[in-house]
C-alpha atoms as a PDB file:
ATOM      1  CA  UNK A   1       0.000   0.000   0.000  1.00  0.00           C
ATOM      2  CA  UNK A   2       2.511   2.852   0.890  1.00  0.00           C
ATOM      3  CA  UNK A   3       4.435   2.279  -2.658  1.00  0.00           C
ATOM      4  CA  UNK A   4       0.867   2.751  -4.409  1.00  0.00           C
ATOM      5  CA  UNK A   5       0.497   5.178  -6.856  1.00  0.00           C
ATOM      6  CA  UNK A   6      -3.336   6.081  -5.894  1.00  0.00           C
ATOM      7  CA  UNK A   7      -2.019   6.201  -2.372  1.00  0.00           C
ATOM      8  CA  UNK A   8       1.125   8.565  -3.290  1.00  0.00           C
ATOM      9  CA  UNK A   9      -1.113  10.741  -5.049  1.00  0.00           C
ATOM     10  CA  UNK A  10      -3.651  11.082  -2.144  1.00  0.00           C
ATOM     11  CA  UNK A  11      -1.123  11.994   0.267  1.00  0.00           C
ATOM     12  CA  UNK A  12       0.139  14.754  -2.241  1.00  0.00           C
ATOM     13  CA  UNK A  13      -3.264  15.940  -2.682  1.00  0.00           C
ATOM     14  CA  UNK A  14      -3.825  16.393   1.128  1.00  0.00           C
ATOM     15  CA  UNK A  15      -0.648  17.741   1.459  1.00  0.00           C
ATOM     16  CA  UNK A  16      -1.437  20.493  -1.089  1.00  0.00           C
ATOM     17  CA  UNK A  17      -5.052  20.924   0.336  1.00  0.00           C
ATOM     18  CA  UNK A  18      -3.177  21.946   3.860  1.00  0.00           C
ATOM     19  CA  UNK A  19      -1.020  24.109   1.985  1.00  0.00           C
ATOM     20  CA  UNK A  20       2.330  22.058   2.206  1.00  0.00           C
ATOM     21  CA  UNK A  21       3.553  22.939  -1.202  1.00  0.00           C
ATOM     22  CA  UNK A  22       7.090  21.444  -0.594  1.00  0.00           C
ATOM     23  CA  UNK A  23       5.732  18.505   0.765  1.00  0.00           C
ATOM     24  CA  UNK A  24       3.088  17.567  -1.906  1.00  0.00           C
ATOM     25  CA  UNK A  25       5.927  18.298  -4.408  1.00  0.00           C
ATOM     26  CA  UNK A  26       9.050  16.044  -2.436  1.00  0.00           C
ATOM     27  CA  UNK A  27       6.011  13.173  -3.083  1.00  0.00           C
ATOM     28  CA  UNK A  28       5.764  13.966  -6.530  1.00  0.00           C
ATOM     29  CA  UNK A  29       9.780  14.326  -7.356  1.00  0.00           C
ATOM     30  CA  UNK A  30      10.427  10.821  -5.160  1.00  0.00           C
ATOM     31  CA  UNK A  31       7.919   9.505  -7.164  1.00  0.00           C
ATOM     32  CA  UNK A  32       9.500  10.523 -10.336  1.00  0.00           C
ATOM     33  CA  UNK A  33      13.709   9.617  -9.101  1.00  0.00           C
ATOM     34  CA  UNK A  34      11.751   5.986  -8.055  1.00  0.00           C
ATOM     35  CA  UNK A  35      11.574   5.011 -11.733  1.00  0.00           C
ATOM     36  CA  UNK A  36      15.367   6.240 -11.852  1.00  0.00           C
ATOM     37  CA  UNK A  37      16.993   3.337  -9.739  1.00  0.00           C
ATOM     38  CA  UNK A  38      18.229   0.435 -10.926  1.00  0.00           C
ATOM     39  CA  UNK A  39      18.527  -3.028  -9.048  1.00  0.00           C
ATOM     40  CA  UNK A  40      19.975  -3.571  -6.405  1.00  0.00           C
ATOM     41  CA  UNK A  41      23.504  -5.024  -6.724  1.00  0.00           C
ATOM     42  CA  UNK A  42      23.553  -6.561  -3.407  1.00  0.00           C
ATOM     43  CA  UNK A  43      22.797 -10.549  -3.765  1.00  0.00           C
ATOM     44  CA  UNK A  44      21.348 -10.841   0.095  1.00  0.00           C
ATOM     45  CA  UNK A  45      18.599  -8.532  -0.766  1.00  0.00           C
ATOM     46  CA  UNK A  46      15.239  -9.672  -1.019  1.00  0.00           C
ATOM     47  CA  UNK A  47      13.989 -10.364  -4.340  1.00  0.00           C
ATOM     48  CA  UNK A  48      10.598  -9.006  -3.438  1.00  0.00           C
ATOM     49  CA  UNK A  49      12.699  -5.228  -2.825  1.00  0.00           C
ATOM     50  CA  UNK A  50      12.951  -4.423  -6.248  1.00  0.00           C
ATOM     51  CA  UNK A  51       9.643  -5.083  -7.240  1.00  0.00           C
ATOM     52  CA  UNK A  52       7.935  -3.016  -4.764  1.00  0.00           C
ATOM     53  CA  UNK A  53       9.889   0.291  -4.872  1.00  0.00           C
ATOM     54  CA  UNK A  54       9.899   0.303  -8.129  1.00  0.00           C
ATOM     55  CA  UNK A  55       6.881   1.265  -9.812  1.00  0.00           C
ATOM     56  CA  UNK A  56       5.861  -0.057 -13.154  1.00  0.00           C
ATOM     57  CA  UNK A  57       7.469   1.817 -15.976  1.00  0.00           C
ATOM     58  CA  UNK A  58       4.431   2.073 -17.974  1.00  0.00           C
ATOM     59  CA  UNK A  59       3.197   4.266 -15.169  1.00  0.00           C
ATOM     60  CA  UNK A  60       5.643   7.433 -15.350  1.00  0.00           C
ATOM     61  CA  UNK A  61       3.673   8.914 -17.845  1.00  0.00           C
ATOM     62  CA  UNK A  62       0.941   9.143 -15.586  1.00  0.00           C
ATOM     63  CA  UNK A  63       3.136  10.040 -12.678  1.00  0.00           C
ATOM     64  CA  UNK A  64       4.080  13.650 -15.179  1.00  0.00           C
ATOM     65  CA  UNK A  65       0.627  14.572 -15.989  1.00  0.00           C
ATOM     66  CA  UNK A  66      -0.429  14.494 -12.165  1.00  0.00           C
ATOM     67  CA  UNK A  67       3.003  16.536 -11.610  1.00  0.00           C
ATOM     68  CA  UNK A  68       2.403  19.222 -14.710  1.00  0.00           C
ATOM     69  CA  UNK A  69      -0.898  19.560 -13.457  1.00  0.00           C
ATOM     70  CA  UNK A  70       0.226  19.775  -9.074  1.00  0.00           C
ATOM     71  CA  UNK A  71       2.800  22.766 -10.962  1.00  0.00           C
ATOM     72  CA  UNK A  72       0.285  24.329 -12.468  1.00  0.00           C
ATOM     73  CA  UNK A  73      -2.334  24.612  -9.619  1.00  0.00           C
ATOM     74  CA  UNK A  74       0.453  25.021  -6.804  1.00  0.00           C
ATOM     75  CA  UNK A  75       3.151  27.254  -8.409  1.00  0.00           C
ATOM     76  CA  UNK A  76       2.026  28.724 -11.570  1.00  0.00           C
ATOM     77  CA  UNK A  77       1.850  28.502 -15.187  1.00  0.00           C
ATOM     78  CA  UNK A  78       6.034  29.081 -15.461  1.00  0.00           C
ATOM     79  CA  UNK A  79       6.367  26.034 -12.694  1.00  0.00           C
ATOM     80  CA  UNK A  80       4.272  23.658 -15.308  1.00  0.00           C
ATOM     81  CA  UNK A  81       5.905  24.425 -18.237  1.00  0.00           C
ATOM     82  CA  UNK A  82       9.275  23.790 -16.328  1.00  0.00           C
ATOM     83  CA  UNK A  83       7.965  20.355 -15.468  1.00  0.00           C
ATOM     84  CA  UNK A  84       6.915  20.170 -19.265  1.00  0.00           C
ATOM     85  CA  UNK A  85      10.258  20.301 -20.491  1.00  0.00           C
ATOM     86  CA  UNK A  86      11.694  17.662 -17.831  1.00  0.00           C
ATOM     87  CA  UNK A  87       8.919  15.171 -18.362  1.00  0.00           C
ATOM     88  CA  UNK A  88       9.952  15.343 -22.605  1.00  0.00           C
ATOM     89  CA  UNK A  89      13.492  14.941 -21.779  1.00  0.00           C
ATOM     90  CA  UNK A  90      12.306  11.295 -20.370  1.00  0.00           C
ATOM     91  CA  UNK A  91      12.682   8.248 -22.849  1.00  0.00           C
ATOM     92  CA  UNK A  92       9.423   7.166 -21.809  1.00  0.00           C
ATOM     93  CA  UNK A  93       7.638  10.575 -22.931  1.00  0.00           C
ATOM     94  CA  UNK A  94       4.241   9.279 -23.584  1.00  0.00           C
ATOM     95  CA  UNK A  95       1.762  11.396 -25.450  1.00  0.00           C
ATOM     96  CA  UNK A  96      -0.292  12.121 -22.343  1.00  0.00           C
ATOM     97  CA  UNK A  97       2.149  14.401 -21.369  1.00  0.00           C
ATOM     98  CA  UNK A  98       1.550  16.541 -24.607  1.00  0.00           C
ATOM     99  CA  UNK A  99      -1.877  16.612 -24.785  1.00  0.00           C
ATOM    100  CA  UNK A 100      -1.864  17.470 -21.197  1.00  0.00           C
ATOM    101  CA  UNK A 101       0.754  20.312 -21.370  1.00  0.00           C
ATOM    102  CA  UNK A 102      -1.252  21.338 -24.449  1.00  0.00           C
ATOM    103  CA  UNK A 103      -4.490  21.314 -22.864  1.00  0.00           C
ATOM    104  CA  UNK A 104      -3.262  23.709 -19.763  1.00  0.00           C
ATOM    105  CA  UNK A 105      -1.862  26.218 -22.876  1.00  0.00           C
ATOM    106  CA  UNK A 106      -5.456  26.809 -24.501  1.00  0.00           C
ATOM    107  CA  UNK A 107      -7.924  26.109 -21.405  1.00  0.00           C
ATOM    108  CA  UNK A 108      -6.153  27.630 -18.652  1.00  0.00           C
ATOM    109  CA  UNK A 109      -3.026  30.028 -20.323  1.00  0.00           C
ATOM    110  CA  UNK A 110      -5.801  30.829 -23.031  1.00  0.00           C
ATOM    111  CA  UNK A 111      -3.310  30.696 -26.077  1.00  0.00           C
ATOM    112  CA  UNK A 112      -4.153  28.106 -28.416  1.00  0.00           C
ATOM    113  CA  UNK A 113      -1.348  29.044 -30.561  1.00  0.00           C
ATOM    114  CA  UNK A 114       1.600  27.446 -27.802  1.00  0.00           C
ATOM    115  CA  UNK A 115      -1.344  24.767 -28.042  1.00  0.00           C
ATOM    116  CA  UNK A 116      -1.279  23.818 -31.421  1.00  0.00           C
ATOM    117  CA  UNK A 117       2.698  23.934 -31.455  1.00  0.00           C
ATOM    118  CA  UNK A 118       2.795  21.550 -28.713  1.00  0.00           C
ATOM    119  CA  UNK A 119       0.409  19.339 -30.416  1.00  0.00           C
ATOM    120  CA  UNK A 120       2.228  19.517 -34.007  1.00  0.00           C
ATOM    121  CA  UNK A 121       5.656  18.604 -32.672  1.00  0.00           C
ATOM    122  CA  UNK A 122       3.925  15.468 -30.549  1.00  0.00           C
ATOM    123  CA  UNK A 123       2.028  14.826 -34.113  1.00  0.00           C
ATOM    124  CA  UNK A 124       5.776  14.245 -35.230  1.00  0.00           C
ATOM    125  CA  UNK A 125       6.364  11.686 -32.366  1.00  0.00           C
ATOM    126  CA  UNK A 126       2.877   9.758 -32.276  1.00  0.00           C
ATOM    127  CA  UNK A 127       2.005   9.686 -35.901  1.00  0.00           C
ATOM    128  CA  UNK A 128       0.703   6.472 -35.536  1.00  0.00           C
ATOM    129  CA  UNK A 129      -0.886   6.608 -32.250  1.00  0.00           C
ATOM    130  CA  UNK A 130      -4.698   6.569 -32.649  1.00  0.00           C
ATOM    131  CA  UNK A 131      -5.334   7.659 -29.024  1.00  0.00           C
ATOM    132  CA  UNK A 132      -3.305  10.393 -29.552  1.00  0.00           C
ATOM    133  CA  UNK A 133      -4.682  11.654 -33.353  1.00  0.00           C
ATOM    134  CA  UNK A 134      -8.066  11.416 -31.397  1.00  0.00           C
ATOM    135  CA  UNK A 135      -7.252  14.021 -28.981  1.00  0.00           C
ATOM    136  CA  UNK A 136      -5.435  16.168 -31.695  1.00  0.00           C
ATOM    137  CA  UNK A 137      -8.387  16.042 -34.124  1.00  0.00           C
ATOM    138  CA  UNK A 138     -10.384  17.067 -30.903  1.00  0.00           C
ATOM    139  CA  UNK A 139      -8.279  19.920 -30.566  1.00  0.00           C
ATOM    140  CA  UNK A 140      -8.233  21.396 -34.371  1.00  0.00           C
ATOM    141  CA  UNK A 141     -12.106  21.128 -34.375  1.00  0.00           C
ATOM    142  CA  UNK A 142     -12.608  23.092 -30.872  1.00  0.00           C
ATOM    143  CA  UNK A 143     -10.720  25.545 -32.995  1.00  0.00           C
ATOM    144  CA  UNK A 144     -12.366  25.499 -36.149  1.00  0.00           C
ATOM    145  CA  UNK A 145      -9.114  24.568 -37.954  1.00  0.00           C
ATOM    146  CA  UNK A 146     -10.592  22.821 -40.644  1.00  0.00           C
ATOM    147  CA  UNK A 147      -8.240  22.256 -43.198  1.00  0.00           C
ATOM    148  CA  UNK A 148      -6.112  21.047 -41.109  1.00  0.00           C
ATOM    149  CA  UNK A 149      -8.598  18.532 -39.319  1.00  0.00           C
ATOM    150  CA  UNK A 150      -9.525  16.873 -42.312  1.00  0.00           C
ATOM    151  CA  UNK A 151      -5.972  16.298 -43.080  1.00  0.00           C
ATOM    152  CA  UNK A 152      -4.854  14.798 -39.950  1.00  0.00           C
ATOM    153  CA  UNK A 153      -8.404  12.637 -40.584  1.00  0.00           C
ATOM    154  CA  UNK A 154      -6.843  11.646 -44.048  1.00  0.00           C
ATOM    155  CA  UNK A 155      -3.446  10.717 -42.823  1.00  0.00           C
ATOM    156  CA  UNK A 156      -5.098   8.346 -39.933  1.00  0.00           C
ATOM    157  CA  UNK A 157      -7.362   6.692 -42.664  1.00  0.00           C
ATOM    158  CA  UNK A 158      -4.259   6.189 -44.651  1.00  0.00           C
ATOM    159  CA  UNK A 159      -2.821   4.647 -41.400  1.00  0.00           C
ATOM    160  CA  UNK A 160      -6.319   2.834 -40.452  1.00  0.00           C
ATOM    161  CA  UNK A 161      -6.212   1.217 -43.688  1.00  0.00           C
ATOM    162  CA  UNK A 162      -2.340   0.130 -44.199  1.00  0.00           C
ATOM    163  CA  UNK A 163      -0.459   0.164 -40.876  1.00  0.00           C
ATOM    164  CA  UNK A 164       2.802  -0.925 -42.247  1.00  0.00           C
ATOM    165  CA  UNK A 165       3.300   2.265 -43.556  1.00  0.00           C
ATOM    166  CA  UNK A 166       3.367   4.242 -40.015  1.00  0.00           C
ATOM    167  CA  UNK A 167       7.301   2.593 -39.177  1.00  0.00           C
ATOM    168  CA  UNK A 168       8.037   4.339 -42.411  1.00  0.00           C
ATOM    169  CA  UNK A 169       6.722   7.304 -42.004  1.00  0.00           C
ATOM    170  CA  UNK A 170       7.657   7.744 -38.016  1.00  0.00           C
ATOM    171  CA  UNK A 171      11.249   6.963 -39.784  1.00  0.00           C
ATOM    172  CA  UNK A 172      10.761   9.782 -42.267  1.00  0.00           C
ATOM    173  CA  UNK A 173       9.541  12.034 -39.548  1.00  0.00           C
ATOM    174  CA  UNK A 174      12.651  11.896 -37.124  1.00  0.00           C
ATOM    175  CA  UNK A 175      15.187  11.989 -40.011  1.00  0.00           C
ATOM    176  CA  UNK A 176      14.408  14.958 -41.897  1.00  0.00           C
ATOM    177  CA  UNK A 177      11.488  17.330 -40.771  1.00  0.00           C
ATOM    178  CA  UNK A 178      11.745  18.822 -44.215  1.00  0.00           C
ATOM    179  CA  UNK A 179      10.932  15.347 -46.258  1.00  0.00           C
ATOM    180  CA  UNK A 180       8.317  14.459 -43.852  1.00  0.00           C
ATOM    181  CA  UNK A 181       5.257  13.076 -45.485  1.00  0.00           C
ATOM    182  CA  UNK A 182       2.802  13.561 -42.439  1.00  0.00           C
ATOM    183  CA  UNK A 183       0.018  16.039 -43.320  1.00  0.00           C
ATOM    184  CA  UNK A 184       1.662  18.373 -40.754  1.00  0.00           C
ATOM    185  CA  UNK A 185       4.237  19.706 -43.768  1.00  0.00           C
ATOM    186  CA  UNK A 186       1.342  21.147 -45.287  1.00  0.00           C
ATOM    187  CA  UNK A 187      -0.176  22.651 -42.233  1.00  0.00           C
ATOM    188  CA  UNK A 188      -2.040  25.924 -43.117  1.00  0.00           C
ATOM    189  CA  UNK A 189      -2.503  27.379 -39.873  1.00  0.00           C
ATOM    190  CA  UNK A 190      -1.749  31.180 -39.259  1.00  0.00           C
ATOM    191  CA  UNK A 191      -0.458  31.969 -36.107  1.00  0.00           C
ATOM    192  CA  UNK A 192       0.076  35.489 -35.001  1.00  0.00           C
ATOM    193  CA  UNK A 193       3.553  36.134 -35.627  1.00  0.00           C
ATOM    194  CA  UNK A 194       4.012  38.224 -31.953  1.00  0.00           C
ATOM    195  CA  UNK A 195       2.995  35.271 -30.637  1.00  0.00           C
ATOM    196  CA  UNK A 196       5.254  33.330 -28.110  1.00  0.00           C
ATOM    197  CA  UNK A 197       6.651  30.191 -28.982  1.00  0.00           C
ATOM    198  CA  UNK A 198       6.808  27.495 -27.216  1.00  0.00           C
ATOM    199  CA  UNK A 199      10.165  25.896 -29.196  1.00  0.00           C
ATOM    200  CA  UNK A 200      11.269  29.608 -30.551  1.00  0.00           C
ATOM    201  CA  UNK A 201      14.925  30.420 -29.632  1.00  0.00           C
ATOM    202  CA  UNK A 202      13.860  33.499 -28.675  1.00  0.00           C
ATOM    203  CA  UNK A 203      10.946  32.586 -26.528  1.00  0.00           C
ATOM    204  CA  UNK A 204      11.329  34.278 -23.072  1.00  0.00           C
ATOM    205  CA  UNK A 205       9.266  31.477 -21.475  1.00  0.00           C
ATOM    206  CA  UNK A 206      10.973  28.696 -19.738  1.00  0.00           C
ATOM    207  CA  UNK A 207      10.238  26.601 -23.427  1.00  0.00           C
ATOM    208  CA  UNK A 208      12.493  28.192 -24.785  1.00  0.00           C
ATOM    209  CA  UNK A 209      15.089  25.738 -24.884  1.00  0.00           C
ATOM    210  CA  UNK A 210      12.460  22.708 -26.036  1.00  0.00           C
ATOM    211  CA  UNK A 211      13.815  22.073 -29.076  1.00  0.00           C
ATOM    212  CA  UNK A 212      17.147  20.696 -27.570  1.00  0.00           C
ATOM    213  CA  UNK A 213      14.804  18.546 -25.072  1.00  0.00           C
ATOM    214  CA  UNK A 214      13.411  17.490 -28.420  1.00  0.00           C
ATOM    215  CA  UNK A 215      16.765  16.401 -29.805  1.00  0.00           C
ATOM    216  CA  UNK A 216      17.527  14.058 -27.013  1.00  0.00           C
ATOM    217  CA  UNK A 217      14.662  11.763 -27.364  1.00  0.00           C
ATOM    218  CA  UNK A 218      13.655  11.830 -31.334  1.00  0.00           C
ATOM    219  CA  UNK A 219      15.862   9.517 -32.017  1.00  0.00           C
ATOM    220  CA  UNK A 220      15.861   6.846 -29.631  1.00  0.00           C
ATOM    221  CA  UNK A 221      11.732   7.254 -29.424  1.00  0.00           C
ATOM    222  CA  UNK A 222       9.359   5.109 -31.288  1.00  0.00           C
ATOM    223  CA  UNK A 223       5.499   5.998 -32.105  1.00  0.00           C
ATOM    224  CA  UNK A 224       4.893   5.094 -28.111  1.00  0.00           C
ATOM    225  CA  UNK A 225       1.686   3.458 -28.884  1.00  0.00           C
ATOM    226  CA  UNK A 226       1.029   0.904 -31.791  1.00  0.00           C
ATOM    227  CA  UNK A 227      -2.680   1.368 -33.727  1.00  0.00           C
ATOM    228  CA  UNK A 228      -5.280  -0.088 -31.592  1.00  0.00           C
ATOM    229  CA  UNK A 229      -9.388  -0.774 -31.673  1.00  0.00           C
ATOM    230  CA  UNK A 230      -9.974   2.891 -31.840  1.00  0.00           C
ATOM    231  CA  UNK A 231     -11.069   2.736 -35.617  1.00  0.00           C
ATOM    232  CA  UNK A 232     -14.333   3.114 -35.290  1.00  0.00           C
ATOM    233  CA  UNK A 233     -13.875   6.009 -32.129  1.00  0.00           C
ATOM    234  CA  UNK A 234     -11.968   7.809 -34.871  1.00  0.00           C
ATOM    235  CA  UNK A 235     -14.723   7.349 -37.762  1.00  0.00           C
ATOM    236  CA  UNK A 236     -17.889   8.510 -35.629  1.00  0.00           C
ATOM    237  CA  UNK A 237     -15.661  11.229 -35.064  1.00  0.00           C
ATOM    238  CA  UNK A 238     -14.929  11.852 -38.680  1.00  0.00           C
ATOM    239  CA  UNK A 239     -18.865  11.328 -39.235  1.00  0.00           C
ATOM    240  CA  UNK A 240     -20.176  13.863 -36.489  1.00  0.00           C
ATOM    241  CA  UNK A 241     -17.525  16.168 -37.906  1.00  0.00           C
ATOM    242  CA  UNK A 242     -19.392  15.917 -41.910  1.00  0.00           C
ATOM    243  CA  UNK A 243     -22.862  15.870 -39.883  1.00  0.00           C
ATOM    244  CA  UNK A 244     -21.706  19.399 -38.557  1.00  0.00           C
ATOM    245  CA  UNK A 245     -19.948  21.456 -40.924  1.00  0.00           C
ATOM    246  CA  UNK A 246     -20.462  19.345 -44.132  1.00  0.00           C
ATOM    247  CA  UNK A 247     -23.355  19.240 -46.856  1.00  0.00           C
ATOM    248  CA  UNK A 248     -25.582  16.680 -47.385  1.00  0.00           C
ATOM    249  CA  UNK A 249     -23.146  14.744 -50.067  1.00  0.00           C
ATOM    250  CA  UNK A 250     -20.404  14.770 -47.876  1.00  0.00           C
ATOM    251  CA  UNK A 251     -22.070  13.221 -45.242  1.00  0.00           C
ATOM    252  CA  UNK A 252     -23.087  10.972 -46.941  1.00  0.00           C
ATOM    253  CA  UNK A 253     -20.010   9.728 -48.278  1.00  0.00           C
ATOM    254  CA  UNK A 254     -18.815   9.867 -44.688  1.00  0.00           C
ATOM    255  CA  UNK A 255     -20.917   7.475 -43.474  1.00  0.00           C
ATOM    256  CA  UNK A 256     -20.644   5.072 -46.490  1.00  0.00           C
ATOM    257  CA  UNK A 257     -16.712   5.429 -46.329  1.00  0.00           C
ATOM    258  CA  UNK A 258     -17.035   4.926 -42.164  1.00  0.00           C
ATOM    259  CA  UNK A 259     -19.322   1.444 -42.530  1.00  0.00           C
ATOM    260  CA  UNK A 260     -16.794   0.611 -46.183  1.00  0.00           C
ATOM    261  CA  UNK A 261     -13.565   0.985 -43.892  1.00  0.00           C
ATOM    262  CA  UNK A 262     -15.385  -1.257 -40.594  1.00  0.00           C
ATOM    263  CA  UNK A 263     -16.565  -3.846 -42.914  1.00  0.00           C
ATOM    264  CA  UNK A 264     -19.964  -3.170 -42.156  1.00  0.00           C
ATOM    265  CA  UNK A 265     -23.230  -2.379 -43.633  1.00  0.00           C
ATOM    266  CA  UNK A 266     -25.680  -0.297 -41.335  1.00  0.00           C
ATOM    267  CA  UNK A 267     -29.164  -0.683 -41.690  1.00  0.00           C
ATOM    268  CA  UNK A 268     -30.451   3.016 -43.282  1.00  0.00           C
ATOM    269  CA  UNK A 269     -33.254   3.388 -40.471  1.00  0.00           C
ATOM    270  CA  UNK A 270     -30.283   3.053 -38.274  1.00  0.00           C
ATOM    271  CA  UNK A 271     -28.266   6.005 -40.032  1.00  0.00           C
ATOM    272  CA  UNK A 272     -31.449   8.306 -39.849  1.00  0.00           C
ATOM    273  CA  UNK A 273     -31.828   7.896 -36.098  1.00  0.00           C
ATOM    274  CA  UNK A 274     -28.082   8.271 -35.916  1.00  0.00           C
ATOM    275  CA  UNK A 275     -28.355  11.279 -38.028  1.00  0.00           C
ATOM    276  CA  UNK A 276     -30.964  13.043 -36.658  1.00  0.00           C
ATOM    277  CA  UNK A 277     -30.867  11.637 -32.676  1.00  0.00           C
END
């Protein structure tokens, strides 16, 4: 029970509900070394050490987002963004840690702009992670970036349809940014050009020097997340999206492309009440 990670982050969230800033973080950064040490060299010890102060690997993605978020809440936009930058430095950078960093930027920071830069450069890490496409095409339609939402759409049918071709492209991606064939090279959006920049040299915010935490891991990081059963989470979305902004041909085609791509054939009293629920 004490090495449990609901446990840990119970404790840190009474700590910060009395006020104990420095304690609620100490949790946090133990938390964080814990997935740091190695085993233990000494042959007496108890094999049962190892596997209980060590926490899972798989969890230290999960162990950054509650710590982004503690920064953010406790210390500050400045203290999250700090905590940002650490938690990409990691090998094991999952794409939680972007969509949450991302999310803070346009709900809480209000600038969607350091947003949508934190979610292109992840869109160069994940390009085959369906999970994280999801939350990205989420993103571009909250907003209203079109163009570029039915682009990213495109490239995950492409994926959807022939996964052996995200290696290759996650390849192409980490190579050369200039020869990458993701949809993001033809990215339209228009950002302000006063605007800050999250992975600017010139930024005065504590990102500034992102793009060197980016170096570090490109290489030696793979998608993080293989394709999984989240084809037909990604084609309702792709539907709703046609049903919204689209005319009546293109939603059509959208739904007949949708039930094509799942091997299905819905019933058209079924579409109707879908349709117009």
């Amino acid at each position: 029970i004490p090495y449990s990670l609901l446990m840990q982050f119970m404790v840190a969230d009474y700590q910060e509900e009395q006020k104990n800033t420095s304690e609620a973080r100490n949790i946090y950064e133990l938390l964080i070394l814990s997935y740091s040490i190695t085993q233990s060299a000494d042959p007496t010890a108890p094999s049962w050490i190892n596997k209980v102060t060590k926490p899972p690997k798989e969890s230290e993605g999960l162990v950054w987002v509650q710590f982004i978020r503690f920064c953010r809440r406790a210390e500050g936009i400045e203290a999250a963004r700090k905590a940002f930058i650490l938690a990409r430095k990691r090998a094991c950078a999952s794409y939680h840690i972007y969509v949450c960093a991302a999310e803070i930027e346009y709900v809480v920071n209000q600038a969607p702009d350091l947003a949508a830069q934190i979610y292109q450069h992840a869109y160069t890490l994940f390009p085959d992670c369906v999970p994280f496409l999801t939350k990205y095409i989420d993103f571009l339609r909250s907003t209203n970036d079109h163009n570029n939402m039915r682009l990213v759409l495109e490239h995950v049918f492409q994926l959807l349809h022939n996964p052996a071709t995200s290696s290759t492209t996650t390849s192409s991606s980490s190579s050369s940014s200039s020869s990458s064939s993701l949809p993001q090279a033809t990215f339209v959006r228009s950002h302000s050009a006063s605007s800050s920049s999250v992975f600017s040299s010139s930024s005065s915010t504590p990102l500034a020097n992102a793009n060197d935490a980016l170096n570090s891991i490109e290489s030696s990081m793979g998608s993080g997340m293989a394709v999984t059963g989240s084809n037909e989470l990604i084609w309702d979305r792709y539907v709703e999206y046609e049903r919204l902004c689209g005319s009546i041909d293109r939603v059509i085609q959208a739904e007949k492309r949708r039930d094509q791509a799942l091997n299905r054939k819905t019933p058209e009293v079924w579409l109707m009440m879908e349709r117009y629920h």
